[in-house]
N, C-alpha and C. Protein backbone atom coordinates (compact mmCIF):
# COMPACT_ATOMS: atom_id res chain seq x y z
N UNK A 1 -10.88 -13.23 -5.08
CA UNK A 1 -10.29 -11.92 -5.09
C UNK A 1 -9.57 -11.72 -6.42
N UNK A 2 -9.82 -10.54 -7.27
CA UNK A 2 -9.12 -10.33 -8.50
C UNK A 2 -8.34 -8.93 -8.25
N UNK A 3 -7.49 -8.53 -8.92
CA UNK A 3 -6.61 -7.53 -8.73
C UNK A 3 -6.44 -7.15 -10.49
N UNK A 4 -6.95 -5.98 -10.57
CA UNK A 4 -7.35 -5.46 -12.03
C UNK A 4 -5.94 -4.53 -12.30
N UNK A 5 -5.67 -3.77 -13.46
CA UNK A 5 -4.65 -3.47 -14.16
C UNK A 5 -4.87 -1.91 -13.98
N UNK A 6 -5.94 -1.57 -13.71
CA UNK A 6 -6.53 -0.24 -13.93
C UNK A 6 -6.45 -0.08 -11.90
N UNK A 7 -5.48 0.00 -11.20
CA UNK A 7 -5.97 0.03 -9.45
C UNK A 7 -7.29 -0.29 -8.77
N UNK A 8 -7.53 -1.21 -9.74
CA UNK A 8 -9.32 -1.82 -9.21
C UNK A 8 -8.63 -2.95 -8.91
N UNK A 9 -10.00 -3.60 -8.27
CA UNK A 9 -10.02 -4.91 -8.26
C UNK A 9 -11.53 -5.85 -7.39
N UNK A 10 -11.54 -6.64 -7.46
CA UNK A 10 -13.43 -7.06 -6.95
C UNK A 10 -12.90 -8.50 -6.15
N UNK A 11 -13.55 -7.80 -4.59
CA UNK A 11 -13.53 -9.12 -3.84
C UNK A 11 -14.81 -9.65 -3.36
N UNK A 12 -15.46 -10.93 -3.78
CA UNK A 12 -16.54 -11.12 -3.28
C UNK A 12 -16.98 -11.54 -1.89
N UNK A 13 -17.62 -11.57 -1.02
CA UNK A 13 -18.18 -12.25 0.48
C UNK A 13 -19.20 -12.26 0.60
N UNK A 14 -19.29 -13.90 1.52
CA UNK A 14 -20.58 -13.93 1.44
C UNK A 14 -21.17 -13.45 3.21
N UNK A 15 -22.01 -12.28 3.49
CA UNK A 15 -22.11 -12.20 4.57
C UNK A 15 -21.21 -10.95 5.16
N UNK A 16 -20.89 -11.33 6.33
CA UNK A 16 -19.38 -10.49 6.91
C UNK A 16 -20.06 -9.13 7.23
N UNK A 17 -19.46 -8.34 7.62
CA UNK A 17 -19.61 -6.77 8.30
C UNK A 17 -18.75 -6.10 7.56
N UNK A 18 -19.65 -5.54 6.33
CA UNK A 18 -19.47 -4.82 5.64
C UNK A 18 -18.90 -3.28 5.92
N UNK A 19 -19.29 -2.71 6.86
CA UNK A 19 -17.97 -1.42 7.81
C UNK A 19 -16.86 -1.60 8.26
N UNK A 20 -16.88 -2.98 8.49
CA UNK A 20 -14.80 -3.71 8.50
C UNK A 20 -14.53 -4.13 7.29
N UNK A 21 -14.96 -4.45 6.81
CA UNK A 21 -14.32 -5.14 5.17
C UNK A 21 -13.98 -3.96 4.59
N UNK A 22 -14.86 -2.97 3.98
CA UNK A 22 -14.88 -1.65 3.09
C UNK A 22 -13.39 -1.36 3.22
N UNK A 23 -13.13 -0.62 3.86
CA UNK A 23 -11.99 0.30 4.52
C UNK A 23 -10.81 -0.68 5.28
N UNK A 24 -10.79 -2.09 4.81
CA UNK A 24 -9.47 -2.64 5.33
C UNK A 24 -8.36 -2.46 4.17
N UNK A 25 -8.59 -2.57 3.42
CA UNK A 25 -7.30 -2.00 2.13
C UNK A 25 -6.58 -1.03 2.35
N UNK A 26 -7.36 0.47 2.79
CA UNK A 26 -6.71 1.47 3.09
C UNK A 26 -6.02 1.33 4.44
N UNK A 27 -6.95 1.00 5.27
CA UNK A 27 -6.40 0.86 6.89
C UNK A 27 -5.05 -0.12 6.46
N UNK A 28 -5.02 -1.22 6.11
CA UNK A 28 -3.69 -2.07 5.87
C UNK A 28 -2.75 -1.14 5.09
N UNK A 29 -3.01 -0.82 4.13
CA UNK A 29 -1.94 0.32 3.29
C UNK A 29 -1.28 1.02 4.04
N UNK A 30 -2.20 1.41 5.22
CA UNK A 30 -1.39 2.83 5.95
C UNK A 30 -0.83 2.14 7.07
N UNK A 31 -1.39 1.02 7.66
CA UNK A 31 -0.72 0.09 8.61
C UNK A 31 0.62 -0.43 8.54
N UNK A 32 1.10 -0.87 7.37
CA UNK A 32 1.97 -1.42 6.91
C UNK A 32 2.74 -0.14 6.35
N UNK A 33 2.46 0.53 5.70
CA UNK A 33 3.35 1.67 5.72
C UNK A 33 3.69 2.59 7.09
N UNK A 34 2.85 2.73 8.00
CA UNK A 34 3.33 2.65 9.63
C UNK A 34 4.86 1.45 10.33
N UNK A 35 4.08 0.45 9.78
CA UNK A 35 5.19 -0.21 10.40
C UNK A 35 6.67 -0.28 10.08
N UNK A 36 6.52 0.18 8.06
CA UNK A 36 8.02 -0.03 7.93
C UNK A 36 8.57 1.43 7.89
N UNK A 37 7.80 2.87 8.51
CA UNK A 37 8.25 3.91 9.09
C UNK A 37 9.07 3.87 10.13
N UNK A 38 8.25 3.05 11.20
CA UNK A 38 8.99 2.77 11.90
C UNK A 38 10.21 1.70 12.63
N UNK A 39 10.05 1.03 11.14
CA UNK A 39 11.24 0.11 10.87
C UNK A 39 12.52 1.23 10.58
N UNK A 40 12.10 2.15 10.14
CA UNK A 40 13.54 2.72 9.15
C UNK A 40 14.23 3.26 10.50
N UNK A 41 13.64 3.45 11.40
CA UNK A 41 14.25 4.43 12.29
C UNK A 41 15.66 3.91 13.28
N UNK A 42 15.85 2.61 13.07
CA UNK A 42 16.76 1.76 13.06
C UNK A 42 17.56 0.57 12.17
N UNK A 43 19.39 0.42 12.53
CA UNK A 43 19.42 -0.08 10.98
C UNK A 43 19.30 -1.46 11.29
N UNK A 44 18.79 -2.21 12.55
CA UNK A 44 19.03 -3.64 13.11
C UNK A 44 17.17 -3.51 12.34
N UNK A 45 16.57 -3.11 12.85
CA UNK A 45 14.66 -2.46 12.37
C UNK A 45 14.31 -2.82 10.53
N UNK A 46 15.60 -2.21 10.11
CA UNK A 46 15.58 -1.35 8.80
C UNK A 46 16.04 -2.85 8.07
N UNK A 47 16.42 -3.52 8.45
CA UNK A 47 17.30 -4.64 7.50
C UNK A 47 15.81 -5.69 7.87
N UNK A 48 15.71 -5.41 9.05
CA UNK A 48 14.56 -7.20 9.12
C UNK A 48 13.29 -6.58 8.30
N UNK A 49 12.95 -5.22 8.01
CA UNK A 49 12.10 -5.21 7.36
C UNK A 49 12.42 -5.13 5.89
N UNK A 50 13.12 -5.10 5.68
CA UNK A 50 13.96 -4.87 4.05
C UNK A 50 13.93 -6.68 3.38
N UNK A 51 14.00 -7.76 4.28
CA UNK A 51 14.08 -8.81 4.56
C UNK A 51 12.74 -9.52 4.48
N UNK A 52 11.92 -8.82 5.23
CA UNK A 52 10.51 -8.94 5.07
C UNK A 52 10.05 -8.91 3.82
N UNK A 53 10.29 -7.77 3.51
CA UNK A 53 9.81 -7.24 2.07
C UNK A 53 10.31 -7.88 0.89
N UNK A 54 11.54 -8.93 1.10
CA UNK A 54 12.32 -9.48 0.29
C UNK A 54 11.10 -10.73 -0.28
N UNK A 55 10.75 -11.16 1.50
CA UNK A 55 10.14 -12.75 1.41
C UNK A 55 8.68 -12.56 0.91
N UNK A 56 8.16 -10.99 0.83
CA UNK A 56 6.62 -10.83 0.63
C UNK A 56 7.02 -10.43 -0.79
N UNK A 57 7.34 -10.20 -1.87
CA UNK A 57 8.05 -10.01 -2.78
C UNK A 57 8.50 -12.04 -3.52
N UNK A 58 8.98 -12.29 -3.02
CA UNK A 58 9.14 -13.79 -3.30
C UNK A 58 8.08 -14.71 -3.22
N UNK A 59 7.29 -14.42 -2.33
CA UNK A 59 5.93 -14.79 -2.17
C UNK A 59 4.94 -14.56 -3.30
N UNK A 60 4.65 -13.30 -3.83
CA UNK A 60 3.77 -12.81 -4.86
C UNK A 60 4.36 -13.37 -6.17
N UNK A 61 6.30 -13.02 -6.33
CA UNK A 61 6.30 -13.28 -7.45
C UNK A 61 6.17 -15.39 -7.93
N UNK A 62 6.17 -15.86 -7.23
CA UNK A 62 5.76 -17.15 -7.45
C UNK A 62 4.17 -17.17 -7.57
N UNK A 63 3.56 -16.60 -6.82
CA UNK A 63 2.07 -17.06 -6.76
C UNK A 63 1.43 -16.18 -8.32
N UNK A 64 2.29 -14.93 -8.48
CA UNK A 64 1.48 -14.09 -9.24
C UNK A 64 0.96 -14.84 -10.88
N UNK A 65 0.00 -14.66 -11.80
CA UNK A 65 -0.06 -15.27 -12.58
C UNK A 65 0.13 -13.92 -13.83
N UNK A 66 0.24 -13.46 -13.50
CA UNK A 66 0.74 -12.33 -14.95
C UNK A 66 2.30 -11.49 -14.91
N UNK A 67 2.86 -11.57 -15.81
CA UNK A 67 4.24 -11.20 -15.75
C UNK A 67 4.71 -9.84 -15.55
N UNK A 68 3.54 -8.86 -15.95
CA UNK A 68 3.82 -7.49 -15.61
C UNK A 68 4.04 -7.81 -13.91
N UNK A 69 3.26 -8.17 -13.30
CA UNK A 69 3.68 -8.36 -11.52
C UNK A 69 5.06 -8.92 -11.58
N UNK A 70 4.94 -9.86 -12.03
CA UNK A 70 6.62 -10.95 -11.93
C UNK A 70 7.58 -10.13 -12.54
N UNK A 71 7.71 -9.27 -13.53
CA UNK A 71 8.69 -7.88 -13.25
C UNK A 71 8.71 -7.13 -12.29
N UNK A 72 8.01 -6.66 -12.47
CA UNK A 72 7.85 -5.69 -10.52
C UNK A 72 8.35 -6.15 -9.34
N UNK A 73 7.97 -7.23 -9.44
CA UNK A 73 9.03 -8.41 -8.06
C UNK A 73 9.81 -8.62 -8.68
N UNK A 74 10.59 -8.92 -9.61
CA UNK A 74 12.11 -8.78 -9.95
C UNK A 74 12.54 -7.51 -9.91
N UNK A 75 12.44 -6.76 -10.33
CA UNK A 75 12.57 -5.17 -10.14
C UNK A 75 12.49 -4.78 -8.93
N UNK A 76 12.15 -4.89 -8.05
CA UNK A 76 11.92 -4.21 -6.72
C UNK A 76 12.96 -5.76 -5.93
N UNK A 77 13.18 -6.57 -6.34
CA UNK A 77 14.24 -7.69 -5.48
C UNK A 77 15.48 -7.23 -5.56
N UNK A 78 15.51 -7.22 -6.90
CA UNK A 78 16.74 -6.57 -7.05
C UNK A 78 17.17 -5.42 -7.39
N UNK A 79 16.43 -4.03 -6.83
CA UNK A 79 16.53 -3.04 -6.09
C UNK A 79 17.06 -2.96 -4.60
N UNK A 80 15.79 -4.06 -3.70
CA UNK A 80 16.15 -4.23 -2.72
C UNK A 80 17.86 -5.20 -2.39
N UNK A 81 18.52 -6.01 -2.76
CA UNK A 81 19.38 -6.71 -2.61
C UNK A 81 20.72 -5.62 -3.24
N UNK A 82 20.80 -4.74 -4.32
CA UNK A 82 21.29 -3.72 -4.42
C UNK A 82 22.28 -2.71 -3.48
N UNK A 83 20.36 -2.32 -2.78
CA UNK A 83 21.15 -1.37 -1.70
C UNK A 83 21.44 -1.85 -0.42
N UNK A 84 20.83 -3.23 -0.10
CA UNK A 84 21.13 -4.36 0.93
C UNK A 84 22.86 -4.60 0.66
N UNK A 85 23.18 -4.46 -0.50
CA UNK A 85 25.09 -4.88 -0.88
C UNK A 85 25.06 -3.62 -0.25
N UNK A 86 24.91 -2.42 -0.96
CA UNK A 86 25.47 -1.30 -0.61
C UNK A 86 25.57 -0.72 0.66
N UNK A 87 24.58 -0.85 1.34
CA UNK A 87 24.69 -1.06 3.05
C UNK A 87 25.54 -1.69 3.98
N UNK A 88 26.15 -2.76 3.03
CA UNK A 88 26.56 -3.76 3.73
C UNK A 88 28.40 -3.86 3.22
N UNK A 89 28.49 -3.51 2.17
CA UNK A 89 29.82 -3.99 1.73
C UNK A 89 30.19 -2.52 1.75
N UNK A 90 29.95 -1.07 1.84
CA UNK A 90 30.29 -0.25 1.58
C UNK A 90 29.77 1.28 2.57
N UNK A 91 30.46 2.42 2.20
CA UNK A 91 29.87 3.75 3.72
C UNK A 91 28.62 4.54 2.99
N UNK A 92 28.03 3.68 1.60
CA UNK A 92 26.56 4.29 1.71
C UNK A 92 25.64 3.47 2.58
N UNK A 93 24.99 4.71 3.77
CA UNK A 93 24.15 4.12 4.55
C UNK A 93 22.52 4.48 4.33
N UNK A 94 21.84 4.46 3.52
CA UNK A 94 20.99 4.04 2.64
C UNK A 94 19.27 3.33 2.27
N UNK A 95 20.08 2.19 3.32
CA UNK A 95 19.15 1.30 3.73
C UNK A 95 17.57 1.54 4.38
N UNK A 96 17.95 2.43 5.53
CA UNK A 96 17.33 2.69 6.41
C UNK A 96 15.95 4.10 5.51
N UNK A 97 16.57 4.66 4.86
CA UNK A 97 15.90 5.85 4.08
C UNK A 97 14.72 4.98 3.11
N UNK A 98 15.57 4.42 2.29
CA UNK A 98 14.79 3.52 0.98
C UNK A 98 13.50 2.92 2.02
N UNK A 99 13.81 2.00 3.05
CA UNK A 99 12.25 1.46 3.61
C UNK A 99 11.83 2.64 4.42
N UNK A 100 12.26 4.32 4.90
CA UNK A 100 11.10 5.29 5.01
C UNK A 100 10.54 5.62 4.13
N UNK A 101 11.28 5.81 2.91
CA UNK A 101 10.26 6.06 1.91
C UNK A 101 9.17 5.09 1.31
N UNK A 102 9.79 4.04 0.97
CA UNK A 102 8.30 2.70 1.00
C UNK A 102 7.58 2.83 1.55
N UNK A 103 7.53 3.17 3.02
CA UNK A 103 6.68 3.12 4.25
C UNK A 103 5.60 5.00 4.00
N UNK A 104 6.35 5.60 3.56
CA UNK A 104 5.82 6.79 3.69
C UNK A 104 4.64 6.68 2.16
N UNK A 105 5.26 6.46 1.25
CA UNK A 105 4.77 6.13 0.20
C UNK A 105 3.46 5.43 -0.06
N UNK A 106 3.71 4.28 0.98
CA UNK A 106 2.38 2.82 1.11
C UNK A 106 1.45 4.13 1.83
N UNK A 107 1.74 4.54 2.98
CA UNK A 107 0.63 5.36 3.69
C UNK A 107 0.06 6.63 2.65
N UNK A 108 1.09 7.21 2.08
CA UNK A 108 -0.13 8.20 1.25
C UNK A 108 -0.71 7.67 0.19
N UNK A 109 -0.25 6.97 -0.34
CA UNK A 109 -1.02 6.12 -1.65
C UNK A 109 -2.67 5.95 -0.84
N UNK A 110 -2.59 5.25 0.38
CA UNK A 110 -3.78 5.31 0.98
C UNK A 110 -5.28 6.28 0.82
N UNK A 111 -4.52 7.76 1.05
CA UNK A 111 -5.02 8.93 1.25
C UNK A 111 -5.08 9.08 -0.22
N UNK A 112 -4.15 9.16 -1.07
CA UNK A 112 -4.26 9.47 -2.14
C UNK A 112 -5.89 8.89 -3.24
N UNK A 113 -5.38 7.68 -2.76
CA UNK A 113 -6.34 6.65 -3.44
C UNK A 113 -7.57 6.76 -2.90
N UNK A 114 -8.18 6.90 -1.50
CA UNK A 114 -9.70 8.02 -1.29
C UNK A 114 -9.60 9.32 -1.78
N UNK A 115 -9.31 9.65 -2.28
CA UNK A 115 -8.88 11.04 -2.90
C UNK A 115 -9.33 10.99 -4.27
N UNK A 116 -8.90 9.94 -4.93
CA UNK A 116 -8.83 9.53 -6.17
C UNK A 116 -10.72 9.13 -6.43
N UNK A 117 -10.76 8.38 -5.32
CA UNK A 117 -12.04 7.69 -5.54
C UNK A 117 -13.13 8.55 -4.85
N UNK A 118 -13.17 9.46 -4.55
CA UNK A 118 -14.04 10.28 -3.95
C UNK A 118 -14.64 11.48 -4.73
N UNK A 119 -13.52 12.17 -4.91
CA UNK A 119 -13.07 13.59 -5.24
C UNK A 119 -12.88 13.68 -6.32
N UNK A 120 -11.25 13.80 -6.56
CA UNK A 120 -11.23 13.79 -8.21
C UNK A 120 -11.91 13.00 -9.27
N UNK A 121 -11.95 12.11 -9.07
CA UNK A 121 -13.02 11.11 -10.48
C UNK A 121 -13.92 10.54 -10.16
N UNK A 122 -14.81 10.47 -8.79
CA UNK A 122 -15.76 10.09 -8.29
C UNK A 122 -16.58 8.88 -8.68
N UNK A 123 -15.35 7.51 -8.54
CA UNK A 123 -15.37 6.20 -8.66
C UNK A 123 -17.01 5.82 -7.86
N UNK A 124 -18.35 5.26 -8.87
CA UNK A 124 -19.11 4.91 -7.61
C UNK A 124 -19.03 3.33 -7.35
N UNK A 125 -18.03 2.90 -7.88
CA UNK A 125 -18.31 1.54 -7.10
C UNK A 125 -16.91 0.87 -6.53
N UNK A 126 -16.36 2.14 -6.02
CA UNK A 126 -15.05 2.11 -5.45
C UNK A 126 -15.59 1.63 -3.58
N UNK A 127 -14.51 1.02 -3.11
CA UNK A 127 -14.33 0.64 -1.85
C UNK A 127 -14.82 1.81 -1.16
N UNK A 128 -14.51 3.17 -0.98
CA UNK A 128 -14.42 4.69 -0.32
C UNK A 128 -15.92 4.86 -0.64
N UNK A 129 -16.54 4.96 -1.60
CA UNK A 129 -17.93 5.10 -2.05
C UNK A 129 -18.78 4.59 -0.96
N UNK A 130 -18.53 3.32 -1.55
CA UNK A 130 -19.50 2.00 -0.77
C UNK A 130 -19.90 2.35 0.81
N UNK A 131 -18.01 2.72 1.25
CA UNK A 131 -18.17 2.85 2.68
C UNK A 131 -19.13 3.96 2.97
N UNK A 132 -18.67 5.43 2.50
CA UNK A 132 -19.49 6.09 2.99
C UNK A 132 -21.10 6.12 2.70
N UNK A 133 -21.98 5.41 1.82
CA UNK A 133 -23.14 5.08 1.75
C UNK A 133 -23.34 4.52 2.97
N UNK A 134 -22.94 3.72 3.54
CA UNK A 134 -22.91 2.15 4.51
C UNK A 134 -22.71 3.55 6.10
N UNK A 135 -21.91 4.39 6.21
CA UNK A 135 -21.69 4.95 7.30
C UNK A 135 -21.18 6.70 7.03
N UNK A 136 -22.42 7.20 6.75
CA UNK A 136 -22.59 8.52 6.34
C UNK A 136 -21.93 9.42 7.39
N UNK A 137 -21.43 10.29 6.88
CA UNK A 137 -20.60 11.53 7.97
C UNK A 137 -21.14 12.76 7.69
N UNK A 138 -21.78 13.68 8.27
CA UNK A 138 -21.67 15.11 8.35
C UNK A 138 -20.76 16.02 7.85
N UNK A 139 -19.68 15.53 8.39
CA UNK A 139 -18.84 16.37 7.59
C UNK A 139 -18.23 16.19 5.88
N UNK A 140 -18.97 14.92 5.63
CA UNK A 140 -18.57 14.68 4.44
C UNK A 140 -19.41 15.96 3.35
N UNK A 141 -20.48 16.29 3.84
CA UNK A 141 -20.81 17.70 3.18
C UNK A 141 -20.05 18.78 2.94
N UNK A 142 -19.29 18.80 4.44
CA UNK A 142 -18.14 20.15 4.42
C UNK A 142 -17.18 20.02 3.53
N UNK A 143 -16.53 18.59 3.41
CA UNK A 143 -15.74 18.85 2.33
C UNK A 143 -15.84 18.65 1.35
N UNK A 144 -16.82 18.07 0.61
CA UNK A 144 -17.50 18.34 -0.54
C UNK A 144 -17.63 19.33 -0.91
N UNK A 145 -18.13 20.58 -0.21
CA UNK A 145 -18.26 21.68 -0.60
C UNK A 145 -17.35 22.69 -0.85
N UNK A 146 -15.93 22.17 0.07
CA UNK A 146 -14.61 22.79 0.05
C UNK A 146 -13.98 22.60 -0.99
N UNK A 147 -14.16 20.75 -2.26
CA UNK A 147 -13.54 20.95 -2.99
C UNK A 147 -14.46 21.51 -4.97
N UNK A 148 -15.98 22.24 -4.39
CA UNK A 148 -16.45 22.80 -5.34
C UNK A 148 -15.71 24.09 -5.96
């Protein structure tokens, strides 16, 4: 699995069911931005996922091998530990907003990003492509034609 600079990236398999593979990036994007939606909606919710995000964040930035990432996980740690003080030592309550918006954010990036690869710049060897070759829709005409 490679993860490119440009929001690409190329995973190879050998075999597998290619109509579950395609479309798990997006489905996880919006999954995980589901879940820490509904993390925010509590602040006992809102901290274990803030926590989460701490250790998946600590995770990448050790494994990652290029430093533009290993900023980004420093940058986003200590963002997160920030408003984790500020939640905690003080009456901005905070916490709970910052992981709806992550969460809201991860899910449209989703949409965005078939959007991206469909529509506006019509990526053909994007994940969204592939799929719909592999499992053609009817209505994919209609909106094709909606955004002529």
């Amino acid at each position: 699995m490679e993860v490119h600079a440009n929001e690409g990236g190329v995973t190879q398999t050998h075999g597998c069911v290619y109509w579950l593979i395609l479309p798990a990036g997006y489905i996880g994007s919006s999954f995980w931005g589901m879940l820490l939606i509904l993390a925010s909606t509590g602040l006992l919710t809102s901290r274990i996922a803030a926590g989460c995000l701490g250790v998946a964040l600590l995770i990448v930035l050790f494994v990652a091998k290029k430093w533009t990432l290993r900023g980004l996980c420093i940058g986003f740690i200590i963002f997160l530990a920030v408003i984790w003080i500020l939640q905690e030592k003080t009456t901005v309550r905070i916490l709970r907003y910052v992981i709806l918006f992550i969460g809201v954010m991860n899910s449209l990036f989703s949409v965005y990003d078939i959007y991206d690869d469909l529509i506006s710049r019509r990526v053909n060897s994007s994940d969204a492509e592939k799929f719909a070759e592999i499992c053609p829709s009817p209505y994919e005409k209609c909106i094709f034609l909606v955004y002529i």
